[in-house]
PDB file of N, CA and C in Angstrom:
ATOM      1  N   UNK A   1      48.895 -36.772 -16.255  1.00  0.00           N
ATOM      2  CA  UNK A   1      48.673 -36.433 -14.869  1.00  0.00           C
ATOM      3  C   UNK A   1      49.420 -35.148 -14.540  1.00  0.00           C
ATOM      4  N   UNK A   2      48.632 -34.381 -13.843  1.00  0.00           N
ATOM      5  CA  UNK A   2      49.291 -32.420 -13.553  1.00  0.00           C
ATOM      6  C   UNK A   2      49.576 -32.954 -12.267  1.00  0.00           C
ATOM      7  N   UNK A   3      50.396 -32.343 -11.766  1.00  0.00           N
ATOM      8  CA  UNK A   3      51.261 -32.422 -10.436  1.00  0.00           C
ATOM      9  C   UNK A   3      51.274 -30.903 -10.051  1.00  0.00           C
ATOM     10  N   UNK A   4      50.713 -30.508  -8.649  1.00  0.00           N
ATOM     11  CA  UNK A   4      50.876 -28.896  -8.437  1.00  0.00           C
ATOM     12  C   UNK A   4      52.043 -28.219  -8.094  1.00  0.00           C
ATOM     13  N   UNK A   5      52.536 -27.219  -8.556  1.00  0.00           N
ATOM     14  CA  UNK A   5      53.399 -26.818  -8.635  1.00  0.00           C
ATOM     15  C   UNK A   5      53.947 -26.004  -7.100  1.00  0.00           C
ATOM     16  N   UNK A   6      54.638 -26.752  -6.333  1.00  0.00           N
ATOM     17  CA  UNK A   6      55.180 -26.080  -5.096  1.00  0.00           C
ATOM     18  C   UNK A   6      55.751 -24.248  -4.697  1.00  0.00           C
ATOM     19  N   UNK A   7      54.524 -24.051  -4.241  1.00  0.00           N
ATOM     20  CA  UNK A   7      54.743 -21.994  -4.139  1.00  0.00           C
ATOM     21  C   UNK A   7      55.387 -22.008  -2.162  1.00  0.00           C
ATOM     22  N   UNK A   8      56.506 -21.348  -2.392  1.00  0.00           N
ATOM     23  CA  UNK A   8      57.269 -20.787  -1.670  1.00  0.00           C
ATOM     24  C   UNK A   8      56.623 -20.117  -0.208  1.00  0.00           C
ATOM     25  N   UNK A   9      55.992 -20.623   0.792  1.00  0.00           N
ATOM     26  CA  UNK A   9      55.609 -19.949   1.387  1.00  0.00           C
ATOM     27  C   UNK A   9      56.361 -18.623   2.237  1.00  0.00           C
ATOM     28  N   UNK A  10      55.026 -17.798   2.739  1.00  0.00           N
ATOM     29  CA  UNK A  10      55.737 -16.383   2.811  1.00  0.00           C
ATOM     30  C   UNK A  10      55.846 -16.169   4.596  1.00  0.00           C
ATOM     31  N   UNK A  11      56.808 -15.776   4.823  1.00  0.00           N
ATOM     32  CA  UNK A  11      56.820 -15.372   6.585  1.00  0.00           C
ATOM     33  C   UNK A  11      55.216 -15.581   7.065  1.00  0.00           C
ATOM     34  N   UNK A  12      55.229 -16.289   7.891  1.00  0.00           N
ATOM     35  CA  UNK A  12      53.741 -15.330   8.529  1.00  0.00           C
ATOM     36  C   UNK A  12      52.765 -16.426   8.270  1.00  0.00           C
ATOM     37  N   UNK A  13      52.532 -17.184   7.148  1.00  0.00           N
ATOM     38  CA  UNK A  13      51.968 -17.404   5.893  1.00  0.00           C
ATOM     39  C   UNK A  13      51.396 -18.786   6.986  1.00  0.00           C
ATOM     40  N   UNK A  14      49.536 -18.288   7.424  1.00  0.00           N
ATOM     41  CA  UNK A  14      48.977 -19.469   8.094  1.00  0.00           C
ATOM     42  C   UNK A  14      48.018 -20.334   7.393  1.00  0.00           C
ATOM     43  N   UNK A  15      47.388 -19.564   5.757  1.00  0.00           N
ATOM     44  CA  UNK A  15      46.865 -19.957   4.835  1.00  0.00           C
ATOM     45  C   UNK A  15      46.613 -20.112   3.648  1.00  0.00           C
ATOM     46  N   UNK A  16      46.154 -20.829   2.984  1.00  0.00           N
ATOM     47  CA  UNK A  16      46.420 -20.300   1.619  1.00  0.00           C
ATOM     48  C   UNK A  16      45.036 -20.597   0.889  1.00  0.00           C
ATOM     49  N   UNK A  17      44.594 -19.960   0.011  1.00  0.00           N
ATOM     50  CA  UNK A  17      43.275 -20.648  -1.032  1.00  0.00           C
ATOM     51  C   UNK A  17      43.839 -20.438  -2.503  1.00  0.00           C
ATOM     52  N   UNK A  18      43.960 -21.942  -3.168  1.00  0.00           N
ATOM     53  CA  UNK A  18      43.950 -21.903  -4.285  1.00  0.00           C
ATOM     54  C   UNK A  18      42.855 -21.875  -5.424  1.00  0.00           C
ATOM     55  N   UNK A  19      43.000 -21.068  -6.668  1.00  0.00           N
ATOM     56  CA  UNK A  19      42.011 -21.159  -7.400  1.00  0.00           C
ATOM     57  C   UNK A  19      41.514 -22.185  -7.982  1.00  0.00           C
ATOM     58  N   UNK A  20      40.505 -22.859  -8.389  1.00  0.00           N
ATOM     59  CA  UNK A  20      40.364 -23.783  -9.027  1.00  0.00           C
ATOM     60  C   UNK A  20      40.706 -24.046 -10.517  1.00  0.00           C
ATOM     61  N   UNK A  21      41.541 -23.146 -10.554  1.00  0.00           N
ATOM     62  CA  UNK A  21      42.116 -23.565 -12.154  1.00  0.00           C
ATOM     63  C   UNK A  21      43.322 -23.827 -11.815  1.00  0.00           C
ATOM     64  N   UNK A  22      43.918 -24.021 -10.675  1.00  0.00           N
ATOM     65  CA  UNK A  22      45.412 -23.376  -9.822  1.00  0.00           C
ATOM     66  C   UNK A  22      46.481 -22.554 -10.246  1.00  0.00           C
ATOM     67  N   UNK A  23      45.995 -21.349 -11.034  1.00  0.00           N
ATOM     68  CA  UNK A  23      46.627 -20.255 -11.552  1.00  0.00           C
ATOM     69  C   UNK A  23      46.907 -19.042 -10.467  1.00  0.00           C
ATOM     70  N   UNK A  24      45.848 -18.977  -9.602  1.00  0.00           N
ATOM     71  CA  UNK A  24      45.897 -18.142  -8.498  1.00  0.00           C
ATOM     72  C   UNK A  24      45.803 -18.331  -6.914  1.00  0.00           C
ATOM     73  N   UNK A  25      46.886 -18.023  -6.196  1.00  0.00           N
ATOM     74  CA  UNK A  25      47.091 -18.361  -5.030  1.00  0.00           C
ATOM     75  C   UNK A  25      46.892 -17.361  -3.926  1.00  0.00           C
ATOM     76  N   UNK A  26      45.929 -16.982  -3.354  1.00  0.00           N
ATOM     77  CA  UNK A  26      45.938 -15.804  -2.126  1.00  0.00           C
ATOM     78  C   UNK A  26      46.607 -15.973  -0.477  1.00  0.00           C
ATOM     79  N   UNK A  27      47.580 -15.494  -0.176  1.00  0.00           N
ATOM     80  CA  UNK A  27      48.265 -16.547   1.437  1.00  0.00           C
ATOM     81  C   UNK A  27      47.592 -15.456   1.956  1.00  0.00           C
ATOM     82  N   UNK A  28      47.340 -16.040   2.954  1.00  0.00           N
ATOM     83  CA  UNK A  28      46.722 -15.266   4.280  1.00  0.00           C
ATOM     84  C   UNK A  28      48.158 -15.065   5.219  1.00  0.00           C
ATOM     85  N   UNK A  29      48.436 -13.404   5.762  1.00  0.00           N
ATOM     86  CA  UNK A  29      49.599 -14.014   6.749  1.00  0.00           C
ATOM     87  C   UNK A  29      49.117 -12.943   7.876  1.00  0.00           C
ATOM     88  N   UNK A  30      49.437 -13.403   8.970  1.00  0.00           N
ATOM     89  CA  UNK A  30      49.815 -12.812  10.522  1.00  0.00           C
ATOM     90  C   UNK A  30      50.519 -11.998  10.367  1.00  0.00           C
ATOM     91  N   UNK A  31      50.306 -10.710  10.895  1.00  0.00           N
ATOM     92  CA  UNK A  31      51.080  -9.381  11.145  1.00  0.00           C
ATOM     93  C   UNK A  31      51.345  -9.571  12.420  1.00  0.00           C
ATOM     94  N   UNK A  32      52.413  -8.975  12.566  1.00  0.00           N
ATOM     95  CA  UNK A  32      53.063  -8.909  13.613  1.00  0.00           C
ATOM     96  C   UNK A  32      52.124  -7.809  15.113  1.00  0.00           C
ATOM     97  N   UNK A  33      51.337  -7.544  14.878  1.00  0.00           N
ATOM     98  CA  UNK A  33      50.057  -7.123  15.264  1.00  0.00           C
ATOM     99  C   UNK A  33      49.060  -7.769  15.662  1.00  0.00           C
ATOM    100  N   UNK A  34      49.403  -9.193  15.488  1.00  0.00           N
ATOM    101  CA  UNK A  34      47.951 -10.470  15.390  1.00  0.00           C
ATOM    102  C   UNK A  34      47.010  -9.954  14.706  1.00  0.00           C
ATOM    103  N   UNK A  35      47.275  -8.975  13.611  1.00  0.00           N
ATOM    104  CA  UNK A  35      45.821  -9.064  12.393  1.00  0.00           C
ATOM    105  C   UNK A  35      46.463  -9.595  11.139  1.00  0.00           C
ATOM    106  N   UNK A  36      45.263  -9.946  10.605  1.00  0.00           N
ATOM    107  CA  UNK A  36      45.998 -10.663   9.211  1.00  0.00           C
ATOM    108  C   UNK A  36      45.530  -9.554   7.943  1.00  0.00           C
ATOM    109  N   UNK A  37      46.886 -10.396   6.874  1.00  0.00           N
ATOM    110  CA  UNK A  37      46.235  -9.774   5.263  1.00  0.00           C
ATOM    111  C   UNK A  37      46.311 -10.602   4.304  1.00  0.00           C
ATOM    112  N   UNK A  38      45.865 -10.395   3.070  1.00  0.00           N
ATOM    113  CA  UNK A  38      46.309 -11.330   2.104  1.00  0.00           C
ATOM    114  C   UNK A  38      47.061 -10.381   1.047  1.00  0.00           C
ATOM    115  N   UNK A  39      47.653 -11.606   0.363  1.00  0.00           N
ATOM    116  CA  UNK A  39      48.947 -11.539  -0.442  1.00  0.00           C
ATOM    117  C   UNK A  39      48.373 -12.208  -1.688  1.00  0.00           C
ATOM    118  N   UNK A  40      48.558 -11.639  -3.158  1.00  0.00           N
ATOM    119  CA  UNK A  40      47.968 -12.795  -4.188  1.00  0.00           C
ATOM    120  C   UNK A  40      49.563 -13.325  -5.181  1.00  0.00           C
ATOM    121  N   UNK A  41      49.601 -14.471  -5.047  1.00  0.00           N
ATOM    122  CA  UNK A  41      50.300 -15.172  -6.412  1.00  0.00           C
ATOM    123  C   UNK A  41      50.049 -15.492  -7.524  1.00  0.00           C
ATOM    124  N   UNK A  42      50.610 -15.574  -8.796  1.00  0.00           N
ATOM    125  CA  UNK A  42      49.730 -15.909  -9.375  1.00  0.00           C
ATOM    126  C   UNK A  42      51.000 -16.918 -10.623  1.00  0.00           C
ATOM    127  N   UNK A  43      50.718 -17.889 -10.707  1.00  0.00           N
ATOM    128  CA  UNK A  43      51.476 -18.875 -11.621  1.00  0.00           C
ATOM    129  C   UNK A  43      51.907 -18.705 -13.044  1.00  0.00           C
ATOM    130  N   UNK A  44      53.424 -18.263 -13.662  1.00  0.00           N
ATOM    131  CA  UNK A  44      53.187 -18.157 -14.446  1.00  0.00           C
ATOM    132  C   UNK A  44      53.891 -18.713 -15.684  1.00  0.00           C
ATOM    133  N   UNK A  45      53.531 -18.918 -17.035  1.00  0.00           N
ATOM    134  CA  UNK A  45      54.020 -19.695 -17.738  1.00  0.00           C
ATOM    135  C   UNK A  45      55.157 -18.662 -18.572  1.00  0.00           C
ATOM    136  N   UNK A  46      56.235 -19.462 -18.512  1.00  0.00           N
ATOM    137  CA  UNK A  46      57.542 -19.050 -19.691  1.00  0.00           C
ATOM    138  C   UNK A  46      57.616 -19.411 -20.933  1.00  0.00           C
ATOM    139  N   UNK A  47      56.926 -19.139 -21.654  1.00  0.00           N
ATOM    140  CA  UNK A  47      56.782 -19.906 -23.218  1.00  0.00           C
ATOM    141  C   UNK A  47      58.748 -19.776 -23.699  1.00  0.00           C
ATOM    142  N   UNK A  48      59.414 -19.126 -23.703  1.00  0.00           N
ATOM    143  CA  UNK A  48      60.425 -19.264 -24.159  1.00  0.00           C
ATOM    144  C   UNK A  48      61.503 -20.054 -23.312  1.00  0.00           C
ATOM    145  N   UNK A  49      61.248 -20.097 -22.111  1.00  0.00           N
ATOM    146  CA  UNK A  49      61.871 -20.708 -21.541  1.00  0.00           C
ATOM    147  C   UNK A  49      61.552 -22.438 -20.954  1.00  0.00           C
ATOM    148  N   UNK A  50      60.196 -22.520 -21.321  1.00  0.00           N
ATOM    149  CA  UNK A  50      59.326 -23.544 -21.455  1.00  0.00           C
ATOM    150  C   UNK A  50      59.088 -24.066 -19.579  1.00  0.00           C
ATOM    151  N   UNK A  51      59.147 -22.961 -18.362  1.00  0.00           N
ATOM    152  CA  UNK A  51      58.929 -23.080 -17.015  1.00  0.00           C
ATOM    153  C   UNK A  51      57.570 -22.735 -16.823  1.00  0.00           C
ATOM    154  N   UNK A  52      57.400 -23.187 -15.550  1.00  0.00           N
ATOM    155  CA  UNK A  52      56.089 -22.424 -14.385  1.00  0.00           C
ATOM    156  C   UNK A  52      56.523 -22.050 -13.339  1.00  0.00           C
ATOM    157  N   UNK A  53      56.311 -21.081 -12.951  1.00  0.00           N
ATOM    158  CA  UNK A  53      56.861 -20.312 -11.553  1.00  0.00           C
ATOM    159  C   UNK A  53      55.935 -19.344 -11.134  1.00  0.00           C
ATOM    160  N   UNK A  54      55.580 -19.363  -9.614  1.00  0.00           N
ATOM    161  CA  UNK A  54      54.990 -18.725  -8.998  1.00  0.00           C
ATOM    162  C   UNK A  54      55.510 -17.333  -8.851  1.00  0.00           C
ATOM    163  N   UNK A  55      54.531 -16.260  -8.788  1.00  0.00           N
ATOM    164  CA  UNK A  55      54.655 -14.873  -9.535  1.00  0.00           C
ATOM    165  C   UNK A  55      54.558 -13.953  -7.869  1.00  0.00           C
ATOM    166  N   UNK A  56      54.806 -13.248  -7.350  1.00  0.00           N
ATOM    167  CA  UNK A  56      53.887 -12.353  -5.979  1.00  0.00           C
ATOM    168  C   UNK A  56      53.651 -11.616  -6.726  1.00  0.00           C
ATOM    169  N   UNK A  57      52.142 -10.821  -6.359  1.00  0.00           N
ATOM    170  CA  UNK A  57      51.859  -9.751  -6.821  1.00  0.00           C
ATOM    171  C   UNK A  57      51.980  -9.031  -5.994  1.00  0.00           C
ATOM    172  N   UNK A  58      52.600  -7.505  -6.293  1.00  0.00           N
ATOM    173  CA  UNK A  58      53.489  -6.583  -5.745  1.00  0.00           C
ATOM    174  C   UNK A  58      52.065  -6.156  -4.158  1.00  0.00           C
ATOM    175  N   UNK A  59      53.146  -6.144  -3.441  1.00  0.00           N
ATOM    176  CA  UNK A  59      52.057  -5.752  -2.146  1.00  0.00           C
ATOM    177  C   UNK A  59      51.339  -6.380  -1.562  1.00  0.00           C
ATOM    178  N   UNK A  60      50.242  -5.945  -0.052  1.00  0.00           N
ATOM    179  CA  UNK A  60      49.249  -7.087   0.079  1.00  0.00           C
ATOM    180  C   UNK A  60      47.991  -6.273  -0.610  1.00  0.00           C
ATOM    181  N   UNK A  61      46.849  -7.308  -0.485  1.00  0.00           N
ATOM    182  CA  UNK A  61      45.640  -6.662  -1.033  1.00  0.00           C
ATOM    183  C   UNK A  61      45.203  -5.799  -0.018  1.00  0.00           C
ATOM    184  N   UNK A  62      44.152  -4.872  -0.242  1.00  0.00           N
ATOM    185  CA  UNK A  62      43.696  -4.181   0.181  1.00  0.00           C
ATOM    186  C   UNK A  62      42.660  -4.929   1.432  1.00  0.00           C
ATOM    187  N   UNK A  63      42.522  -4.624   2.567  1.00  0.00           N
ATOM    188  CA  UNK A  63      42.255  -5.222   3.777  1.00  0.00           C
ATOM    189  C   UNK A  63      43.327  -5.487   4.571  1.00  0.00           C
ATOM    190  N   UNK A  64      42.413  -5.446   6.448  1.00  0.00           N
ATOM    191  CA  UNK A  64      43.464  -5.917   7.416  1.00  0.00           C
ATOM    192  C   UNK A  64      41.931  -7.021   8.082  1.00  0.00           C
ATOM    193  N   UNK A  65      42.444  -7.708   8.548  1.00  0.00           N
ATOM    194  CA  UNK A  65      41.222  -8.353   8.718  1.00  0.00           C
ATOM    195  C   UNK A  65      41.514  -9.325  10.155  1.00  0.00           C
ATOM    196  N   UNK A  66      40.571  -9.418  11.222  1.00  0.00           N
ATOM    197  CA  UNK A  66      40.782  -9.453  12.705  1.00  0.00           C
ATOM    198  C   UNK A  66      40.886 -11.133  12.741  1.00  0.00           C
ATOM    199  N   UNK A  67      40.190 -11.938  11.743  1.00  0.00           N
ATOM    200  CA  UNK A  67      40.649 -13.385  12.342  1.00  0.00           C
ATOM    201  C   UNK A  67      41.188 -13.968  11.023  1.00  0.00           C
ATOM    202  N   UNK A  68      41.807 -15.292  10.835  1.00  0.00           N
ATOM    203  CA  UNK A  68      41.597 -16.165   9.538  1.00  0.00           C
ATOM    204  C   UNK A  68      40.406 -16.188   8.864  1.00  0.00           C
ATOM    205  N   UNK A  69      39.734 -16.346   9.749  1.00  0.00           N
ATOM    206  CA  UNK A  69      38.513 -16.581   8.656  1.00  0.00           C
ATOM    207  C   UNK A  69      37.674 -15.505   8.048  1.00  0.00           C
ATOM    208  N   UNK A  70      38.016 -14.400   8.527  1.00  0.00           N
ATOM    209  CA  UNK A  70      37.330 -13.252   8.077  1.00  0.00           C
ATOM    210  C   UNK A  70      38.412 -13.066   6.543  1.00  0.00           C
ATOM    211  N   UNK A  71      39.862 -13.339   6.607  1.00  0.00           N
ATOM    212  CA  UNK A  71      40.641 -13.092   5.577  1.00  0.00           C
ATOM    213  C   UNK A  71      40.125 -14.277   4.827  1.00  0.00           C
ATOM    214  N   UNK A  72      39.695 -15.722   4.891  1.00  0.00           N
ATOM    215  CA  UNK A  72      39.383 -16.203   4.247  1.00  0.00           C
ATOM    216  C   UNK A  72      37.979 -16.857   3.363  1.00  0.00           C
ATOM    217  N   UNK A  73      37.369 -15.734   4.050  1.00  0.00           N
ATOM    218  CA  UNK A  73      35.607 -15.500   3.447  1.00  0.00           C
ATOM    219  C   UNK A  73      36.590 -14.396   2.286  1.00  0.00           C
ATOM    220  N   UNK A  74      36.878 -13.364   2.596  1.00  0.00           N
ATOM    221  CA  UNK A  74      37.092 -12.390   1.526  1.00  0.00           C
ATOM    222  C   UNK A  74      38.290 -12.919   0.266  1.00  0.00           C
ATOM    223  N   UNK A  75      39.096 -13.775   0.582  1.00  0.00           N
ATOM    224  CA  UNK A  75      39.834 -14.552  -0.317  1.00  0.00           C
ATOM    225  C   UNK A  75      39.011 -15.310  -0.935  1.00  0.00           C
ATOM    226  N   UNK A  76      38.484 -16.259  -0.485  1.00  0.00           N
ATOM    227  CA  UNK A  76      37.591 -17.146  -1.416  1.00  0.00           C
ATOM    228  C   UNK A  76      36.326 -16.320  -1.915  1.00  0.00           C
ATOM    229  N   UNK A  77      35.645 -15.536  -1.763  1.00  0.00           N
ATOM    230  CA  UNK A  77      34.704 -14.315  -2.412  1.00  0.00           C
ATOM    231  C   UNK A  77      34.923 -13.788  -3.549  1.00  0.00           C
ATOM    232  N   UNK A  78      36.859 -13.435  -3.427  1.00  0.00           N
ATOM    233  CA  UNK A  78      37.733 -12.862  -4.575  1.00  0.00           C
ATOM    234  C   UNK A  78      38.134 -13.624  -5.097  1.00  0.00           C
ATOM    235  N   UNK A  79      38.127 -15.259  -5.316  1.00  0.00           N
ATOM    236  CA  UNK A  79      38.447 -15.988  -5.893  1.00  0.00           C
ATOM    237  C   UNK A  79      37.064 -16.683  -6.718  1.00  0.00           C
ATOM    238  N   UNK A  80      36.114 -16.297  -5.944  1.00  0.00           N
ATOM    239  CA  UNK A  80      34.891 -17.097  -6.426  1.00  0.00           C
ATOM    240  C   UNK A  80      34.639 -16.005  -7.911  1.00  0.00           C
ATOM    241  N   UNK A  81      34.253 -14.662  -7.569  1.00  0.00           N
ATOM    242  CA  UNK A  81      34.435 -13.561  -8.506  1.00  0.00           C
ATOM    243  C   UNK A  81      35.071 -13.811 -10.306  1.00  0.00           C
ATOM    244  N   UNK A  82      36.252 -14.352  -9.692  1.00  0.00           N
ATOM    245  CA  UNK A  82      37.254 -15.010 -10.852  1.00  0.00           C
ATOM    246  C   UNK A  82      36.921 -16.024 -11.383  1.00  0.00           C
ATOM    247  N   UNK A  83      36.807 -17.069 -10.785  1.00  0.00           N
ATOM    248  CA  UNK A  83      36.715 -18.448 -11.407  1.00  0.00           C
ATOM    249  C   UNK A  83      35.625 -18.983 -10.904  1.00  0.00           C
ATOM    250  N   UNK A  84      34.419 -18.884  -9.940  1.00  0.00           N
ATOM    251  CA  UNK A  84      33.776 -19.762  -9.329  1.00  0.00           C
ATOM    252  C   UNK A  84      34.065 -20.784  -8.649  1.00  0.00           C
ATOM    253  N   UNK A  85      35.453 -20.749  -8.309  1.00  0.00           N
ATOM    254  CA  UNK A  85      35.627 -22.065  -7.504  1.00  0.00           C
ATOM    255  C   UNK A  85      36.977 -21.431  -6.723  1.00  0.00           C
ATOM    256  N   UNK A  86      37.237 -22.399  -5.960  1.00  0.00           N
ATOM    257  CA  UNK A  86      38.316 -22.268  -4.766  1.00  0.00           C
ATOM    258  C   UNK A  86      38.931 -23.830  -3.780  1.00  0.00           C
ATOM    259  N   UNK A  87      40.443 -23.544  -3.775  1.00  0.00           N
ATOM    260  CA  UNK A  87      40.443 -24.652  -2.763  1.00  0.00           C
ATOM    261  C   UNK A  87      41.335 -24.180  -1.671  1.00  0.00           C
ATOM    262  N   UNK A  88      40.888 -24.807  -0.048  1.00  0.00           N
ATOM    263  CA  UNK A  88      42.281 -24.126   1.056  1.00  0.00           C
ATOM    264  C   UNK A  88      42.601 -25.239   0.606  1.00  0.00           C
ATOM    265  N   UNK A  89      44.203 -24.548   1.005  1.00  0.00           N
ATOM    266  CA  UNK A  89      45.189 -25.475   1.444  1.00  0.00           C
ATOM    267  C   UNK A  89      45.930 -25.073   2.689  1.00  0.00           C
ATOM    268  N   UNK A  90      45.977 -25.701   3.818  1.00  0.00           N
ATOM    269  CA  UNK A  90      46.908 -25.574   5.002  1.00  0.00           C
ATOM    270  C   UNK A  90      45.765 -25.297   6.093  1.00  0.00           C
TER     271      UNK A  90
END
């Protein structure tokens, strides 16, 4: 039995879509502006150290986007791209 591995949420941070392999995590967050962006994580394995730990990838992605759900059509789009699948969480 896999148990998911608890990622750190980020200031702001009103959503999240995980990939369906749960390797990749995109948070949606609130700017201090009331527009949102996304942020990607991505899980990663320590073969020498034998861990999993959630990774940020440097920056947000490219987009500012006027509601949640407009950030989260284009998150799950960019997640579908990857893997064909997607799950929210929050």
């Amino acid at each position: 039995m896999s148990m998911q591995l608890k990622r750190e949420l980020r200031a702001g941070e009103v959503r999240a879509i995980l990939s369906a392999d749960g390797q990749t995590c995109i948070a949606i967050v609130k700017r201090s502006d009331g527009l949102f962006w996304c942020f990607e994580d991505i899980l990663i394995y320590d073969k020498d150290e034998d861990v999993r730990y959630w990774s940020a990838v440097e920056g947000p992605r490219s987009g500012i986007y006027g509601t949640i759900e407009e950030a989260e059509r284009d998150a799950q789009s960019s997640l579908a791209r990857d893997t064909d699948s997607y799950s929210s969480v929050g």
